[in-house]
Protein backbone atom coordinates (compact mmCIF):
# COMPACT_ATOMS: atom_id res chain seq x y z
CA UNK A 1 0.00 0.00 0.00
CA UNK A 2 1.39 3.78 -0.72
CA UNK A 3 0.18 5.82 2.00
CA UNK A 4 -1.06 9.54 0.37
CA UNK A 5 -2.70 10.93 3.50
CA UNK A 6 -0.52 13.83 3.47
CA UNK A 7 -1.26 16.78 1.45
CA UNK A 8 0.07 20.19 1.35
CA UNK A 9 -0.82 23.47 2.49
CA UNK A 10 -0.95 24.59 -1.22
CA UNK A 11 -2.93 21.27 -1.83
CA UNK A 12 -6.11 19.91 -0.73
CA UNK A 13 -6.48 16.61 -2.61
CA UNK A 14 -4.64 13.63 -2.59
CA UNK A 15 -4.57 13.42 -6.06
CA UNK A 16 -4.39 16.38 -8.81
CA UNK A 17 -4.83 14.10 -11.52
CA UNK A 18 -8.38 12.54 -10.62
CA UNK A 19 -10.83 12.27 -12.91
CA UNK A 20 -14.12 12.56 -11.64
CA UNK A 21 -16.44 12.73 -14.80
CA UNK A 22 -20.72 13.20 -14.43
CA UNK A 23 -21.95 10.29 -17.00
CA UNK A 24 -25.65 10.91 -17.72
CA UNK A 25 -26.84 7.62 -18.13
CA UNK A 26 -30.18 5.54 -17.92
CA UNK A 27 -30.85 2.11 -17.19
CA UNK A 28 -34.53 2.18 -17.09
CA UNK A 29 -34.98 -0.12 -20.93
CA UNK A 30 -35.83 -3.20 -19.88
CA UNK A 31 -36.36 -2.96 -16.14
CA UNK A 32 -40.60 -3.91 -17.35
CA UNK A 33 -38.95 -7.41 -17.89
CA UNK A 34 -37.16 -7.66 -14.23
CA UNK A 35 -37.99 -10.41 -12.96
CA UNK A 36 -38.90 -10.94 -9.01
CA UNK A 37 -36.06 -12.67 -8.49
CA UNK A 38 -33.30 -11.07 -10.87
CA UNK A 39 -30.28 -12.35 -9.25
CA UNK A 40 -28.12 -14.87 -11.06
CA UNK A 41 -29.81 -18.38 -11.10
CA UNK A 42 -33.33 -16.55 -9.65
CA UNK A 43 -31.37 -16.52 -6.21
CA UNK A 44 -33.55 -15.79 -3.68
CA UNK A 45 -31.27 -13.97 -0.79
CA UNK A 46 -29.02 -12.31 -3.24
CA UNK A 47 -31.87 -10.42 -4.69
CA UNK A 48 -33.46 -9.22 -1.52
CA UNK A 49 -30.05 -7.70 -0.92
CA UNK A 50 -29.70 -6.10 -3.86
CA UNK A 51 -33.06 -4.66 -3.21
CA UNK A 52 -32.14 -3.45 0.48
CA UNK A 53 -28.95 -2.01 -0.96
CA UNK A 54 -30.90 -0.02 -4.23
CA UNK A 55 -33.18 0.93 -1.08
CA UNK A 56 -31.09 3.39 0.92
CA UNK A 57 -29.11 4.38 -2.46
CA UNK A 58 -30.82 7.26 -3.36
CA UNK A 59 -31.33 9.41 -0.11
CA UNK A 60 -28.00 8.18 1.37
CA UNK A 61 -26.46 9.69 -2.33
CA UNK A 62 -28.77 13.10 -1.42
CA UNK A 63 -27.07 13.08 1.72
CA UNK A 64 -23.72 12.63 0.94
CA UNK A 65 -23.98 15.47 -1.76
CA UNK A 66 -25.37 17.82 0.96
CA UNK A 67 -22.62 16.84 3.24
CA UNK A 68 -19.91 17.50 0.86
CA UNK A 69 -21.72 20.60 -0.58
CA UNK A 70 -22.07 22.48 2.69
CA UNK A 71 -17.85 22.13 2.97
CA UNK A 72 -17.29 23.63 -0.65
CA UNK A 73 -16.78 27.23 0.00
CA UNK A 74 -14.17 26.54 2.20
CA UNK A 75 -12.15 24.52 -0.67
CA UNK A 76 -9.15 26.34 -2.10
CA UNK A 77 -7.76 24.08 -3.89
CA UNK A 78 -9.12 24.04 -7.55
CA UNK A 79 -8.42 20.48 -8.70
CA UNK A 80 -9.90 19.48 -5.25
CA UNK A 81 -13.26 21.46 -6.06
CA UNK A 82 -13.12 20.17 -9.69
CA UNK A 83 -13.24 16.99 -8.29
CA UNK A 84 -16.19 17.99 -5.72
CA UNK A 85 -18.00 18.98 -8.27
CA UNK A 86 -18.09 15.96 -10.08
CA UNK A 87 -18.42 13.74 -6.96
CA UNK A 88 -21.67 15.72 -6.56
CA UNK A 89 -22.90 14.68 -10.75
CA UNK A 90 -21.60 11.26 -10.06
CA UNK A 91 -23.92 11.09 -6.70
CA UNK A 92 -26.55 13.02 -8.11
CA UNK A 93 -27.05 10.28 -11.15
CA UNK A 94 -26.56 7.34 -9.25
CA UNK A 95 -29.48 8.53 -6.78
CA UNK A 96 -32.00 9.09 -9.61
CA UNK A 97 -31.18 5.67 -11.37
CA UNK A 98 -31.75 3.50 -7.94
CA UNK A 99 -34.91 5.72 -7.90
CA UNK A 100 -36.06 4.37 -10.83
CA UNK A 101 -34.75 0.62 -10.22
CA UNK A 102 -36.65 1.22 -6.94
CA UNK A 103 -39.83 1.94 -8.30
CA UNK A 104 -40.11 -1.43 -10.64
CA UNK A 105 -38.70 -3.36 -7.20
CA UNK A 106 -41.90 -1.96 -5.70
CA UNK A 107 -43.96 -3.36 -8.22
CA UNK A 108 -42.34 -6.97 -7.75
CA UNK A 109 -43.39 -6.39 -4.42
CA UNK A 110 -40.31 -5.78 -2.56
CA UNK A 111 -40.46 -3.13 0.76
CA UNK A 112 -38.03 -0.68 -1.16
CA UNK A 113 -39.98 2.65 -0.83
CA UNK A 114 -40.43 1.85 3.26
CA UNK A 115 -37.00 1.65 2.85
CA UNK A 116 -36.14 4.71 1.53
CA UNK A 117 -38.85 6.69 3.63
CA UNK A 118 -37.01 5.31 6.85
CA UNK A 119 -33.69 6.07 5.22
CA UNK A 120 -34.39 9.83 4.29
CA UNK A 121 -35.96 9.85 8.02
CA UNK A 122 -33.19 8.70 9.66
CA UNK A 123 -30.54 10.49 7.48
CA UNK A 124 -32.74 13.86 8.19
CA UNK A 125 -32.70 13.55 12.04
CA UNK A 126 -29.23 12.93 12.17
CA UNK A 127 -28.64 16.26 9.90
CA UNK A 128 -30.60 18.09 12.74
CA UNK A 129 -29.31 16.64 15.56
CA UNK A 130 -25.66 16.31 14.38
CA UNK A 131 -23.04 18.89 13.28
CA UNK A 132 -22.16 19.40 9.55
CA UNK A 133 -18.57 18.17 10.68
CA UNK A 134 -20.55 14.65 11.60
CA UNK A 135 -22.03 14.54 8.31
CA UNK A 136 -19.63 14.89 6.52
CA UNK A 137 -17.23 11.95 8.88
CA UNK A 138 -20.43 9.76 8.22
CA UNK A 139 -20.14 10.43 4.56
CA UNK A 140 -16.10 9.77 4.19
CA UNK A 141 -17.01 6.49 6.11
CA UNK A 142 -19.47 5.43 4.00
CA UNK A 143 -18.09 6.36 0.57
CA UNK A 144 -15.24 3.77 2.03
CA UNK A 145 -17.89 1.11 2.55
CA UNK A 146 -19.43 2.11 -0.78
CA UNK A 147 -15.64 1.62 -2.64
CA UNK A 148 -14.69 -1.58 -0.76
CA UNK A 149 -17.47 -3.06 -1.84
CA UNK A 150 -17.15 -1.78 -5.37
CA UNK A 151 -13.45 -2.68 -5.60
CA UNK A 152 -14.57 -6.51 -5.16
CA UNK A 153 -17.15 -6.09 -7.96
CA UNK A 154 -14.44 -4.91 -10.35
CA UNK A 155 -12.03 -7.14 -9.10
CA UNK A 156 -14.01 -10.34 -8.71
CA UNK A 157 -15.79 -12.31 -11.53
CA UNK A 158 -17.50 -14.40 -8.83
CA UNK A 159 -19.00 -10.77 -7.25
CA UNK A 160 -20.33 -9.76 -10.38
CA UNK A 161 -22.02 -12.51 -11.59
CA UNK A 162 -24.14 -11.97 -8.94
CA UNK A 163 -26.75 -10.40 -10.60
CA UNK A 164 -28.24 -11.66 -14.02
CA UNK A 165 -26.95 -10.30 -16.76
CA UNK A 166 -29.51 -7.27 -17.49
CA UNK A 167 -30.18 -3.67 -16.38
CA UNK A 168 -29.56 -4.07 -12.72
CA UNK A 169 -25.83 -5.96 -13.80
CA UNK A 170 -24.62 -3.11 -15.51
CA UNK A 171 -26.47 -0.44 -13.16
CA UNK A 172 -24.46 -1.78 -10.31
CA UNK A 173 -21.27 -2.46 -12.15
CA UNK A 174 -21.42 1.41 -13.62
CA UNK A 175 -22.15 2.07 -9.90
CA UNK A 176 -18.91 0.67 -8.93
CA UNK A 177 -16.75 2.18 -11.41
CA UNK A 178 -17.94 5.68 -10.25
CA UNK A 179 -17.49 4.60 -6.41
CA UNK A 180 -13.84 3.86 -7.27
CA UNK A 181 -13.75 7.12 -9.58
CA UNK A 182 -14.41 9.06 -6.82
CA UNK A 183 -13.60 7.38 -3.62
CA UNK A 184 -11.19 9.62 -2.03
CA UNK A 185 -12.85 12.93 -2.63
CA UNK A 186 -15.87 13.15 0.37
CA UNK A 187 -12.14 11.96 2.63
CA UNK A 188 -10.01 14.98 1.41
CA UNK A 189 -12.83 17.36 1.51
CA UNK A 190 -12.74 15.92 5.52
CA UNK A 191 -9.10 16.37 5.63
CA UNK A 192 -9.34 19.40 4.32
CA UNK A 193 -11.27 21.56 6.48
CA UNK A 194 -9.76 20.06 9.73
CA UNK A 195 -11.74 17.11 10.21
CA UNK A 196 -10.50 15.06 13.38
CA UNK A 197 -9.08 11.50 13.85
CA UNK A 198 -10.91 10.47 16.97
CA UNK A 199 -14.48 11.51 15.06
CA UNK A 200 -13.69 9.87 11.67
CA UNK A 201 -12.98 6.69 13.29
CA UNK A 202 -15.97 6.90 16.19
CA UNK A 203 -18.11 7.52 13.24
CA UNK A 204 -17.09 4.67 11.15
CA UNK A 205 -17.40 2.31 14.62
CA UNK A 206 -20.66 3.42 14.82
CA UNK A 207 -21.74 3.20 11.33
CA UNK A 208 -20.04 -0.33 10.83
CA UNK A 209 -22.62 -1.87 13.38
CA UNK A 210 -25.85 0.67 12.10
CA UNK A 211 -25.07 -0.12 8.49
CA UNK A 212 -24.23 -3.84 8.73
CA UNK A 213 -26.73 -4.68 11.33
CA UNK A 214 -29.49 -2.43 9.49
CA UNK A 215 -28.89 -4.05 6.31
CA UNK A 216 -29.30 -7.39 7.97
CA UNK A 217 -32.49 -6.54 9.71
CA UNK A 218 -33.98 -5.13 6.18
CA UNK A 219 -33.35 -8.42 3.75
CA UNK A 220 -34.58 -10.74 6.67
CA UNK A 221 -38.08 -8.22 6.81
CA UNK A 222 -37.87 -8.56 3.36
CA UNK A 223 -37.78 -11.76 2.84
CA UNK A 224 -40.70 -12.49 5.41
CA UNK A 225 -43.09 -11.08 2.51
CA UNK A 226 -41.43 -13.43 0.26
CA UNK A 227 -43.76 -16.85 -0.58
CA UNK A 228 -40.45 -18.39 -1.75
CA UNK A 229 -38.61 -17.98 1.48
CA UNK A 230 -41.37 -20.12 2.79
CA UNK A 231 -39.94 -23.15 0.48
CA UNK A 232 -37.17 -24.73 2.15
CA UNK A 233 -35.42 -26.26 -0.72
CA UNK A 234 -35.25 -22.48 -2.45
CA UNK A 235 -34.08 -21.27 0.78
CA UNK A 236 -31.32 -23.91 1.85
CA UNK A 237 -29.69 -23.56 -1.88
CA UNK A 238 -30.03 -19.95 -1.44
CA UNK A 239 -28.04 -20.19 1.94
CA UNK A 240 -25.80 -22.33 0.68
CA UNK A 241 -24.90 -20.18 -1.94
CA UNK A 242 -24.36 -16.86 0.30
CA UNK A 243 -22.18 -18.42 2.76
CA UNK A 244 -19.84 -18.68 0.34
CA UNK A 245 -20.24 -15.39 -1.19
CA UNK A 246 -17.16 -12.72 -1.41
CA UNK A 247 -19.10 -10.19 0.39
CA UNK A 248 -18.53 -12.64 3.60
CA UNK A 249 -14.77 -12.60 3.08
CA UNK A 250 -12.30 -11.98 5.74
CA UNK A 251 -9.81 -9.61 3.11
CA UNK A 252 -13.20 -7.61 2.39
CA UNK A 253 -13.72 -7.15 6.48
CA UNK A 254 -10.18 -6.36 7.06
CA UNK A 255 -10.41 -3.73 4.42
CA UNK A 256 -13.14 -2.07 5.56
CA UNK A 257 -11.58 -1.93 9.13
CA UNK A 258 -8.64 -0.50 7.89
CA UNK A 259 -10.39 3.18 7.72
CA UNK A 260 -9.88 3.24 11.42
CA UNK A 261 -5.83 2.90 11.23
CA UNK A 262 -4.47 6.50 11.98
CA UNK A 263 -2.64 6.83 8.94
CA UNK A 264 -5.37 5.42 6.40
CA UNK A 265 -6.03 7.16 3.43
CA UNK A 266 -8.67 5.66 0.51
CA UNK A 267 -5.70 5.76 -1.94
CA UNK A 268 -3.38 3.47 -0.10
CA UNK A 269 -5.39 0.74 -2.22
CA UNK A 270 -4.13 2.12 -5.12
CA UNK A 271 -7.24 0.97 -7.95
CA UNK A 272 -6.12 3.40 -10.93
CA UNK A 273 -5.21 0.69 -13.16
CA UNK A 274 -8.42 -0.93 -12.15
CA UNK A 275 -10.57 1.95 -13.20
CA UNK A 276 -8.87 2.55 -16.48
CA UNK A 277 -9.27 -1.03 -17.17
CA UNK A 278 -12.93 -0.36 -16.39
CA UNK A 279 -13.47 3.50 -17.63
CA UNK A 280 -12.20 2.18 -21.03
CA UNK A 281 -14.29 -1.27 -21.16
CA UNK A 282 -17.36 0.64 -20.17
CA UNK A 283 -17.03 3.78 -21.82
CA UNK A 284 -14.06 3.51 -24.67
CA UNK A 285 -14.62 4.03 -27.98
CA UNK A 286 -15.98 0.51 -28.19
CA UNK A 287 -17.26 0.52 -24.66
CA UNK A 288 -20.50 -2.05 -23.72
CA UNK A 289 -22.37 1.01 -21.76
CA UNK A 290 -21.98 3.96 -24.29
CA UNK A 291 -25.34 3.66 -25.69
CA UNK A 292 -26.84 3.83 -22.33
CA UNK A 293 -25.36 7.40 -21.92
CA UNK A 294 -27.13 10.47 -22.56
CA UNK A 295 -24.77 13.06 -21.75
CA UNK A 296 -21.18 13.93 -19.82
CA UNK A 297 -20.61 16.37 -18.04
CA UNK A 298 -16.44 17.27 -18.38
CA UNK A 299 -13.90 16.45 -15.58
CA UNK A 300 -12.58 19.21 -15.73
């Protein structure tokens, strides 16, 4: 790992060079065809937690532009509010696509718009309760659970066949490029206007067991509304299956830990080669997802 946790006085961001590009993009065609269970191989928990994921995606993006956007006065450093500024697209877009995946999830009958009413509750109170400072610590955390998770879908072939190939396959792998694209900026922006050690990594503590432990909680309520949990072969395969799932991996724990060593920084996991791999695969000249864009917004 190559620490780059310490920046300038001159320079606010980790990185100069970033790229952090708005994509306009729709993946709405052929969500009328989703099935319930659109996972790969019609898997049943795999699904729900896709749909418990998509659930607090678009008010917990809405928040973490807010958090970031209430800190970008104070931002001197140019490239550092360039990249800012696309963080805030990139968010922006993601939030309005798991919108619309939502709404079709709804009609399958999963509980996706309770959860995003109890999300944007939650994530409401806490702006009223809590200082902007906390906010924006809760965001930095986050976007690291948001890009540890997306690292393994770029990474791991396993990870991305999760879902079926289809609409929400390449929503969440696009979703995972952009996490990596912009994965350090909410952290600098912290950095940058004095955010402390002991709150980043309280916050994180906290959020580890709220976010882990809600997420649980949702895909089991979930499921309970689910006839097909109530078939115990479906269920035991599905089990089966999920216990041996990457997202249960000891490296992907001891990554996501890492954001409390004193010294962390989101670029020690150096993924630049990874995203160019990605950025040009997706989005090249002869890239798979270029006829799902609508617009870009420049970098810089």
């Amino acid at each position: 790992m190559t620490a780059q946790s310490t920046q300038s006085a001159a320079t606010q961001t980790s990185n100069p060079e970033r790229v952090v590009e708005t994509r306009r993009i729709t993946f709405e065609e052929g969500l009328a065809q989703l099935p319930k269970h659109f996972a790969a191989d019609g898997d049943l928990i795999m699904s729900h937690l896709m749909a418990s994921l998509s659930a607090v995606f678009p008010d917990g993006e809405d928040f973490f532009v807010r958090s970031v956007r209430s800190y970008r006065d104070r931002i001197t450093d140019p490239d550092l509010k360039r990249q800012v500024t696309g963080f805030i697209g990139q968010e922006s877009v993601h939030g309005r696509e798991h919108r619309a995946l939502n709404d079709r999830l709804a009609e399958l009958g999963y509980p996706v718009k309770q959860g995003e009413a109890i999300t944007r509750w939650g994530l409401e109170l806490r702006e009223k309760v809590l200082p902007p400072m906390s906010n924006l610590a809760a965001t930095a955390a986050l976007e690291h659970f948001t890009a540890t998770l997306a690292e393994l879908v770029l990474t791991n072939p396993e990870m991305r066949a999760t879902a079926a190939p289809g609409p929400v396959h390449d929503l969440f792998l696009w979703h995972a490029l952009e996490e990596s694209e912009h994965k350090a900026v909410a952290f600098d922006v912290y950095k940058a206007v004095g955010g402390s050690e002991w709150l980043r990594t309280l916050t994180m503590n906290l959020l580890t067991v709220g976010f882990i432990g809600g997420m649980a909680l949702s895909v089991v309520l979930s499921m309970l509304f689910d006839r097909s949990t109530y078939n115990p072969r479906k269920l035991k395969a599905s089990a089966k299956r999920f216990r041996r799932s990457p997202i249960l991996s000891k490296a992907l724990w001891r990554k996501l830990r890492d954001f409390n060593r004193r010294d962390f920084h989101p670029d020690d996991y150096d993924t630049t080669e990874l995203v160019e791999q990605w950025r040009s695969e997706l989005f090249g000249a002869s890239g798979t997802m270029n006829d799902r864009l609508t617009s870009t917004s420049p970098a810089a």
